[in-house]
PDB file of N, CA and C in Angstrom:
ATOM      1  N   UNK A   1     -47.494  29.340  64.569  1.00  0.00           N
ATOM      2  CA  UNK A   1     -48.798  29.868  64.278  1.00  0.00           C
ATOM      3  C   UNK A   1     -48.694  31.382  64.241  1.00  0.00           C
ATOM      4  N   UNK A   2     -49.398  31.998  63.075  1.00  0.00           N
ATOM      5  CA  UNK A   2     -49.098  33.458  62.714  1.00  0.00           C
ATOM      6  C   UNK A   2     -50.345  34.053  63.662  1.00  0.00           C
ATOM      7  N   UNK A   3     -50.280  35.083  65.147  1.00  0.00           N
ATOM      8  CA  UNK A   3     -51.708  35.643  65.427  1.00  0.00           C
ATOM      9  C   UNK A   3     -51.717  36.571  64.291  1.00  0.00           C
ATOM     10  N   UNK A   4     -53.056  37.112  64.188  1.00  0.00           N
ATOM     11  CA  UNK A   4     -53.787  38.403  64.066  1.00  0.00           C
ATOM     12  C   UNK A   4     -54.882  39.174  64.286  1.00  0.00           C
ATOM     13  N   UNK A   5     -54.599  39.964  64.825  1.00  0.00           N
ATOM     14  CA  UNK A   5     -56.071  40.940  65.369  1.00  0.00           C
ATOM     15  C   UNK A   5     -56.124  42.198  64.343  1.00  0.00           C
ATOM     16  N   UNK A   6     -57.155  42.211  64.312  1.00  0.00           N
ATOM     17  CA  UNK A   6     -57.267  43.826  63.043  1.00  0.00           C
ATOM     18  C   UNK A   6     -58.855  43.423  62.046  1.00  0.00           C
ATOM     19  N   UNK A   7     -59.180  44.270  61.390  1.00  0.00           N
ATOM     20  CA  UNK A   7     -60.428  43.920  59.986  1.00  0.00           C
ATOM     21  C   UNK A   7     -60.184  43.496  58.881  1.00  0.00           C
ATOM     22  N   UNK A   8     -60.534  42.069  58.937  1.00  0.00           N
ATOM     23  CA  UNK A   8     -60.336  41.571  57.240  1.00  0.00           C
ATOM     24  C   UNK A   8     -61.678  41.919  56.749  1.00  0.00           C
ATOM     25  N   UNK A   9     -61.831  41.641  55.671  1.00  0.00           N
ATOM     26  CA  UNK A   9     -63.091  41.483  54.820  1.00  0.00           C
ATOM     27  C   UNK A   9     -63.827  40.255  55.055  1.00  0.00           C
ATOM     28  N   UNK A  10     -65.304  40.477  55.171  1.00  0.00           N
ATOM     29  CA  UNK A  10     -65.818  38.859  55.257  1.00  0.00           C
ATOM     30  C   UNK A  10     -65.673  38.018  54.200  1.00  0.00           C
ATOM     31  N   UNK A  11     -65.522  37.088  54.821  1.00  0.00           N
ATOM     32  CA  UNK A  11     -65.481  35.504  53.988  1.00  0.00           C
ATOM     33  C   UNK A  11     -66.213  34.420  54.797  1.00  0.00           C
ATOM     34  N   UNK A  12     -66.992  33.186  54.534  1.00  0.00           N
ATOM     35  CA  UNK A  12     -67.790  32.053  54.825  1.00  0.00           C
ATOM     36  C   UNK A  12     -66.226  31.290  54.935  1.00  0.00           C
ATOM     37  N   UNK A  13     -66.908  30.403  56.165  1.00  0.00           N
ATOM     38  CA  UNK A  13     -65.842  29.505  56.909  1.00  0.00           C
ATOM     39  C   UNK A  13     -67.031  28.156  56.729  1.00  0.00           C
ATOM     40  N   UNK A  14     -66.266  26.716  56.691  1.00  0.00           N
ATOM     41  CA  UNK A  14     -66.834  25.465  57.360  1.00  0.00           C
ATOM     42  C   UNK A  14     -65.336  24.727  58.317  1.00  0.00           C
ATOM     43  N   UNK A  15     -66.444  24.050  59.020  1.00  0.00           N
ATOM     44  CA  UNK A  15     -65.546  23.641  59.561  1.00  0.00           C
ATOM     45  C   UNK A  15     -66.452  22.399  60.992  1.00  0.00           C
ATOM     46  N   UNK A  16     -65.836  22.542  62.092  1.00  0.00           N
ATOM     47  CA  UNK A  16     -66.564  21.956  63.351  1.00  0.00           C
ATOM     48  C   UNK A  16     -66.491  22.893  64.732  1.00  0.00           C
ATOM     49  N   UNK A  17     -67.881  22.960  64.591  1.00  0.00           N
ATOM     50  CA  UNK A  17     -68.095  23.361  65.992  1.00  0.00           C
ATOM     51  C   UNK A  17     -68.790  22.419  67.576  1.00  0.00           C
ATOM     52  N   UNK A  18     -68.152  23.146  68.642  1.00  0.00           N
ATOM     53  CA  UNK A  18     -68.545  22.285  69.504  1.00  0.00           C
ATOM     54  C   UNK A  18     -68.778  23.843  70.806  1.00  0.00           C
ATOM     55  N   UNK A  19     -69.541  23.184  72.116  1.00  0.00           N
ATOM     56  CA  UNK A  19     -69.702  23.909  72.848  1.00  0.00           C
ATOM     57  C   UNK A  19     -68.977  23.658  74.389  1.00  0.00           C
ATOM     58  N   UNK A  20     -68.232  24.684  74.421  1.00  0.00           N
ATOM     59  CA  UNK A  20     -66.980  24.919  76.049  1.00  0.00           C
ATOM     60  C   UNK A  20     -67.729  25.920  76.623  1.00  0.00           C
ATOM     61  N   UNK A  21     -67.219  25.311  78.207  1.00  0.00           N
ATOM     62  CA  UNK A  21     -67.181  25.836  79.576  1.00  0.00           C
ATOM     63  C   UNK A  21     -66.099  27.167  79.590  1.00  0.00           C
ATOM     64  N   UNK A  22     -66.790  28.160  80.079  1.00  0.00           N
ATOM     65  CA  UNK A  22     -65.580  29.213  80.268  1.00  0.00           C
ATOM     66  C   UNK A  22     -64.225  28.528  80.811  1.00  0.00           C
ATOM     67  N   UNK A  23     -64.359  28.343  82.334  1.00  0.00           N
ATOM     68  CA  UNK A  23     -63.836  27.508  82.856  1.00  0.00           C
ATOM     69  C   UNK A  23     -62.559  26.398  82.627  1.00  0.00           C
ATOM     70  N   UNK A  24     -63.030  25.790  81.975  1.00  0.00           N
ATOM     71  CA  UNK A  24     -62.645  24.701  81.134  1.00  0.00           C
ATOM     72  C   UNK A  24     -61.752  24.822  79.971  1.00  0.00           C
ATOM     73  N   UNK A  25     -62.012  25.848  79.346  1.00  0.00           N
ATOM     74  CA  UNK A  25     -61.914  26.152  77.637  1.00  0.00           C
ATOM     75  C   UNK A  25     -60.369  26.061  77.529  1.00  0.00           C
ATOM     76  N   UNK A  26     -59.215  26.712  78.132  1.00  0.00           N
ATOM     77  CA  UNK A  26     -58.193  26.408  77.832  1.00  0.00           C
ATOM     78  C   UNK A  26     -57.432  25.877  77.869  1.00  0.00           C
ATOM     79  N   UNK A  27     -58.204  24.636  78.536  1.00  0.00           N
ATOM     80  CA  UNK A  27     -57.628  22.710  78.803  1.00  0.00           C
ATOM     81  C   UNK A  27     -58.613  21.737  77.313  1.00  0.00           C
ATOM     82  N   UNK A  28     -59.843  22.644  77.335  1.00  0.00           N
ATOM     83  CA  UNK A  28     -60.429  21.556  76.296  1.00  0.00           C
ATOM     84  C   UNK A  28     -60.557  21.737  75.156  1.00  0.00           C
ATOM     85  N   UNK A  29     -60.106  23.014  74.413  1.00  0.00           N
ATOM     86  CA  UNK A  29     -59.934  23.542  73.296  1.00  0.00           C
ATOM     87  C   UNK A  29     -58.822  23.151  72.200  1.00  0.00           C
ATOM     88  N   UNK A  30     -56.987  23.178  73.348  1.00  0.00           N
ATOM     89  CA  UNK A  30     -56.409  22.346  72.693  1.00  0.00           C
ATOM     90  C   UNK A  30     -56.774  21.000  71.823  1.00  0.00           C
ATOM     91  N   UNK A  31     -57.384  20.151  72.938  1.00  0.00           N
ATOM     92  CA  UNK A  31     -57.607  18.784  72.546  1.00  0.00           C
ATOM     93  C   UNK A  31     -58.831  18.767  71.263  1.00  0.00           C
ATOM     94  N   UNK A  32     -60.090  19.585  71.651  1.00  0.00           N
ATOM     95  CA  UNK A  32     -60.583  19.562  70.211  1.00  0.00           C
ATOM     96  C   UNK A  32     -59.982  19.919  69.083  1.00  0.00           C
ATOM     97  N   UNK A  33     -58.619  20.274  68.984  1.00  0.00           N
ATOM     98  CA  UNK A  33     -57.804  21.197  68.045  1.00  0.00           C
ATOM     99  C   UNK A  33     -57.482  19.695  67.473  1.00  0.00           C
ATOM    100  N   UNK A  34     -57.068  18.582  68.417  1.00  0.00           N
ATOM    101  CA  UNK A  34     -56.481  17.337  67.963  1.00  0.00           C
ATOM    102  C   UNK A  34     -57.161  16.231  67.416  1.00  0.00           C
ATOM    103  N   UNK A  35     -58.512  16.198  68.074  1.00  0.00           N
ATOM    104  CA  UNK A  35     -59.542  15.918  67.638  1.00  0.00           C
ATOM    105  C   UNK A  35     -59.890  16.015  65.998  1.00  0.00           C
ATOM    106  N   UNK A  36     -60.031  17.024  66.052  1.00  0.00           N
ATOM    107  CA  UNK A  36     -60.365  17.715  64.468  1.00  0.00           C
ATOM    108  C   UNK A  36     -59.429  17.781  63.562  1.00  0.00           C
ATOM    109  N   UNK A  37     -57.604  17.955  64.191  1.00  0.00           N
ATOM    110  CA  UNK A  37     -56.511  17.326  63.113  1.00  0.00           C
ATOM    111  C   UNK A  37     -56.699  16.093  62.716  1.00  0.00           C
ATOM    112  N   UNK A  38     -56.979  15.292  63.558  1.00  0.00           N
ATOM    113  CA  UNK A  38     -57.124  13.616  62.895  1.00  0.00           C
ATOM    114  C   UNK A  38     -58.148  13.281  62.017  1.00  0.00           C
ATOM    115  N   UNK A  39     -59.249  13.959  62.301  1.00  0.00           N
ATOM    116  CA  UNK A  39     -60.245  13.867  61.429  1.00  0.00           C
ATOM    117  C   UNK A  39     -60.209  14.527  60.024  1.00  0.00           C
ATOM    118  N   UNK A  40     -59.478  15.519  59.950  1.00  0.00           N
ATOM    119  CA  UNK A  40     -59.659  16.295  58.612  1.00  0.00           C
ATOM    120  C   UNK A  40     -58.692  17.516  58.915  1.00  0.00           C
ATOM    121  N   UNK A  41     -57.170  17.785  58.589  1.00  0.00           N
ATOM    122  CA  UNK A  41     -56.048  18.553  58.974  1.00  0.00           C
ATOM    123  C   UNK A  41     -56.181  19.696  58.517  1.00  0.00           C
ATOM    124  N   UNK A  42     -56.788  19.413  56.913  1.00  0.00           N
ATOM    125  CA  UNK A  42     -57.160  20.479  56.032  1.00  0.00           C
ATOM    126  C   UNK A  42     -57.930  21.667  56.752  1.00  0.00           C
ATOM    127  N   UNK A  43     -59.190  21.238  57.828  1.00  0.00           N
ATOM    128  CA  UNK A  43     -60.104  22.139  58.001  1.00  0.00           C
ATOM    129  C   UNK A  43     -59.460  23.201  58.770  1.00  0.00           C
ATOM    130  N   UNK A  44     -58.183  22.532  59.541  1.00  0.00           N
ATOM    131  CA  UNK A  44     -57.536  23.492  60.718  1.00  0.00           C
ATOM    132  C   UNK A  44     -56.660  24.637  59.815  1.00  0.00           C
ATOM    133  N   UNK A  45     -57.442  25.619  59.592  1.00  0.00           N
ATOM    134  CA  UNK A  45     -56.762  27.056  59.616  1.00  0.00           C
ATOM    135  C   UNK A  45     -57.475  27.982  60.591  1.00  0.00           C
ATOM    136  N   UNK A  46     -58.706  28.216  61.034  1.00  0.00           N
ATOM    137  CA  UNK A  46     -58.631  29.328  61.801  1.00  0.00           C
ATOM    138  C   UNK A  46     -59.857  28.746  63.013  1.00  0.00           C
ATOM    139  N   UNK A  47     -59.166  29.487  64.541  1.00  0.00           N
ATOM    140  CA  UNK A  47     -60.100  29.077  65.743  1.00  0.00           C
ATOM    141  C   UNK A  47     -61.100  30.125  65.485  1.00  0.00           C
ATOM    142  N   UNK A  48     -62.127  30.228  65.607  1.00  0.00           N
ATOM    143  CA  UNK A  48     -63.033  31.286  65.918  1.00  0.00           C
ATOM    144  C   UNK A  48     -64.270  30.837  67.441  1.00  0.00           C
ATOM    145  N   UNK A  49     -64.084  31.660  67.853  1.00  0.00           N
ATOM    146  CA  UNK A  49     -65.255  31.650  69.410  1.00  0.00           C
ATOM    147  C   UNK A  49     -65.954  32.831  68.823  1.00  0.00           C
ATOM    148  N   UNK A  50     -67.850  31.862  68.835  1.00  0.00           N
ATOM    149  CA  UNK A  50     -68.630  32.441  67.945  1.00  0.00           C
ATOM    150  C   UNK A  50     -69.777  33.194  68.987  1.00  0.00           C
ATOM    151  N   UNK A  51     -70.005  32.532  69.755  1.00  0.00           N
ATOM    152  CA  UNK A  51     -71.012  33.035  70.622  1.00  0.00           C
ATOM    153  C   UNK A  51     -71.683  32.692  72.178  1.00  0.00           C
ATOM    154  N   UNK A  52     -71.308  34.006  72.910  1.00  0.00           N
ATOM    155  CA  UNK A  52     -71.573  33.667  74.004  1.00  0.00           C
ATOM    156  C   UNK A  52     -73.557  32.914  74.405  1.00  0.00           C
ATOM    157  N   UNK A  53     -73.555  31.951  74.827  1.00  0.00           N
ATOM    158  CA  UNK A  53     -74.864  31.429  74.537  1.00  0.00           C
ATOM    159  C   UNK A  53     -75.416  30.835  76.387  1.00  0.00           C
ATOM    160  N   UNK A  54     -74.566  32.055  77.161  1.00  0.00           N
ATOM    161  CA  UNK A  54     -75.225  32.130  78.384  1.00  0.00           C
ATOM    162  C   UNK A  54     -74.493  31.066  79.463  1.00  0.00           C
ATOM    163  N   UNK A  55     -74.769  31.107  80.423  1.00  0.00           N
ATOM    164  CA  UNK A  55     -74.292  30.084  82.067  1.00  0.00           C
ATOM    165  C   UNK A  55     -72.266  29.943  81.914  1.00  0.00           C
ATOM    166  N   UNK A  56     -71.986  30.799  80.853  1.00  0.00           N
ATOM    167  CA  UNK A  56     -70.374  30.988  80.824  1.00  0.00           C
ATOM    168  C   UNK A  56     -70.423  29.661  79.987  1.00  0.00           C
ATOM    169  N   UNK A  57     -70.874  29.264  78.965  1.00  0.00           N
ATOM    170  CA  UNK A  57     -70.505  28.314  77.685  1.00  0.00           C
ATOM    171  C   UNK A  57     -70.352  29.545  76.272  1.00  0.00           C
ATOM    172  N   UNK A  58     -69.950  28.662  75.859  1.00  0.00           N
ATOM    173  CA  UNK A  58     -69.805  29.408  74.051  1.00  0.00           C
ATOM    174  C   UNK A  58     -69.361  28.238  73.159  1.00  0.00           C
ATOM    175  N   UNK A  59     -69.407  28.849  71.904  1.00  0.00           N
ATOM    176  CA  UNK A  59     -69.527  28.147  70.543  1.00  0.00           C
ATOM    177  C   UNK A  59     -68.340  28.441  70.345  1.00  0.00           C
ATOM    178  N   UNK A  60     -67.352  27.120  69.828  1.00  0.00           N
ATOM    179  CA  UNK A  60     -66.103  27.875  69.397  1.00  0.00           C
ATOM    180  C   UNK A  60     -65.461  26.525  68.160  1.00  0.00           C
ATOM    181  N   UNK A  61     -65.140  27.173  66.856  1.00  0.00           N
ATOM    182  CA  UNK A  61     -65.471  26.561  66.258  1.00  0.00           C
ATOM    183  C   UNK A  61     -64.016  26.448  65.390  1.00  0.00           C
ATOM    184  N   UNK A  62     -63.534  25.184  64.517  1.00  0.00           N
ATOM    185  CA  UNK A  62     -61.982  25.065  63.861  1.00  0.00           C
ATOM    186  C   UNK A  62     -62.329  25.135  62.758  1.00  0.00           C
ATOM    187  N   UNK A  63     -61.883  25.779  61.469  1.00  0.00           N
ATOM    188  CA  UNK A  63     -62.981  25.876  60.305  1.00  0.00           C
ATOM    189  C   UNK A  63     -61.454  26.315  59.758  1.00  0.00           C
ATOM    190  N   UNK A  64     -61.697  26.569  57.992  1.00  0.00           N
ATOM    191  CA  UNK A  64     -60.924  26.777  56.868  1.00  0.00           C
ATOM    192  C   UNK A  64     -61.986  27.918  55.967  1.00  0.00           C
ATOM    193  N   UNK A  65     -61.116  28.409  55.230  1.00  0.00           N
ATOM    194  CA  UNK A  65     -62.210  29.322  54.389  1.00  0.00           C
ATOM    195  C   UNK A  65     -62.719  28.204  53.154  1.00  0.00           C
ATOM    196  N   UNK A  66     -64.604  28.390  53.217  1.00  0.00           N
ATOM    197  CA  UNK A  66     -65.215  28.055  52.227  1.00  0.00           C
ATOM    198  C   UNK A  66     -65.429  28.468  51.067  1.00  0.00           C
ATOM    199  N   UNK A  67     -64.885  27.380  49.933  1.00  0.00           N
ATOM    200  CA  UNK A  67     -64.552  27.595  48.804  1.00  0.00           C
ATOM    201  C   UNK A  67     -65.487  27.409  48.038  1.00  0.00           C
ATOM    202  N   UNK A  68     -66.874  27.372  48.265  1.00  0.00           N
ATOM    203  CA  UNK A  68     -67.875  26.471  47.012  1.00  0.00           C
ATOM    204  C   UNK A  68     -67.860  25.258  46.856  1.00  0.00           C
ATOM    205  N   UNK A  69     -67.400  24.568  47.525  1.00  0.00           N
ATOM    206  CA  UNK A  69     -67.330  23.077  47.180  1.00  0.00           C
ATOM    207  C   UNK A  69     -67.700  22.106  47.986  1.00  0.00           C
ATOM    208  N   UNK A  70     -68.546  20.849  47.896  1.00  0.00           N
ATOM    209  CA  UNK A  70     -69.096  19.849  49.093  1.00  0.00           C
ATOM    210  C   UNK A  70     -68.087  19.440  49.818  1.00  0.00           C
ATOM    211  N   UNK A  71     -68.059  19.518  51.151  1.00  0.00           N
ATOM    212  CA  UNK A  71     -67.533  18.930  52.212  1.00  0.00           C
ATOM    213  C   UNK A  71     -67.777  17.561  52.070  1.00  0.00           C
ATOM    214  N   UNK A  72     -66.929  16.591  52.541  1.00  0.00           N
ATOM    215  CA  UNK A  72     -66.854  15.664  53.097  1.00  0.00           C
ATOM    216  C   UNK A  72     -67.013  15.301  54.745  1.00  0.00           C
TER     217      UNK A  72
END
């Protein structure tokens, strides 16, 4: 897996999101990673953690860049 930190240009993502425990997140994040390979492999290109939404949970979501085209 290639990291990167730095400014791309925006682009629209789809994908699946779900909501983690601070706590928790780097035992249950993997597994939604596996989760979401079985379901659709394609979608897995990029993790994004979208928003802190209070009591130490957040939105963190496995998505691909959106191309214009209906999801399945």
């Amino acid at each position: 897996m290639k990291e990167y930190w730095g400014k791309i240009p925006g682009f629209k993502v789809v994908g699946y999101t779900k909501e983690f425990f601070s706590e928790n997140a780097h035992e249950m994040i993997p597994k939604f990673w596996g989760e979401v390979f079985e379901k659709n492999e394609s979608i897995s290109e990029y993790g994004i953690c979208i928003d802190d939404i209070g009591d130490n949970r957040f939105y963190y979501m496995i998505a691909r860049i959106y191309d214009g085209g209906e999801e399945q």
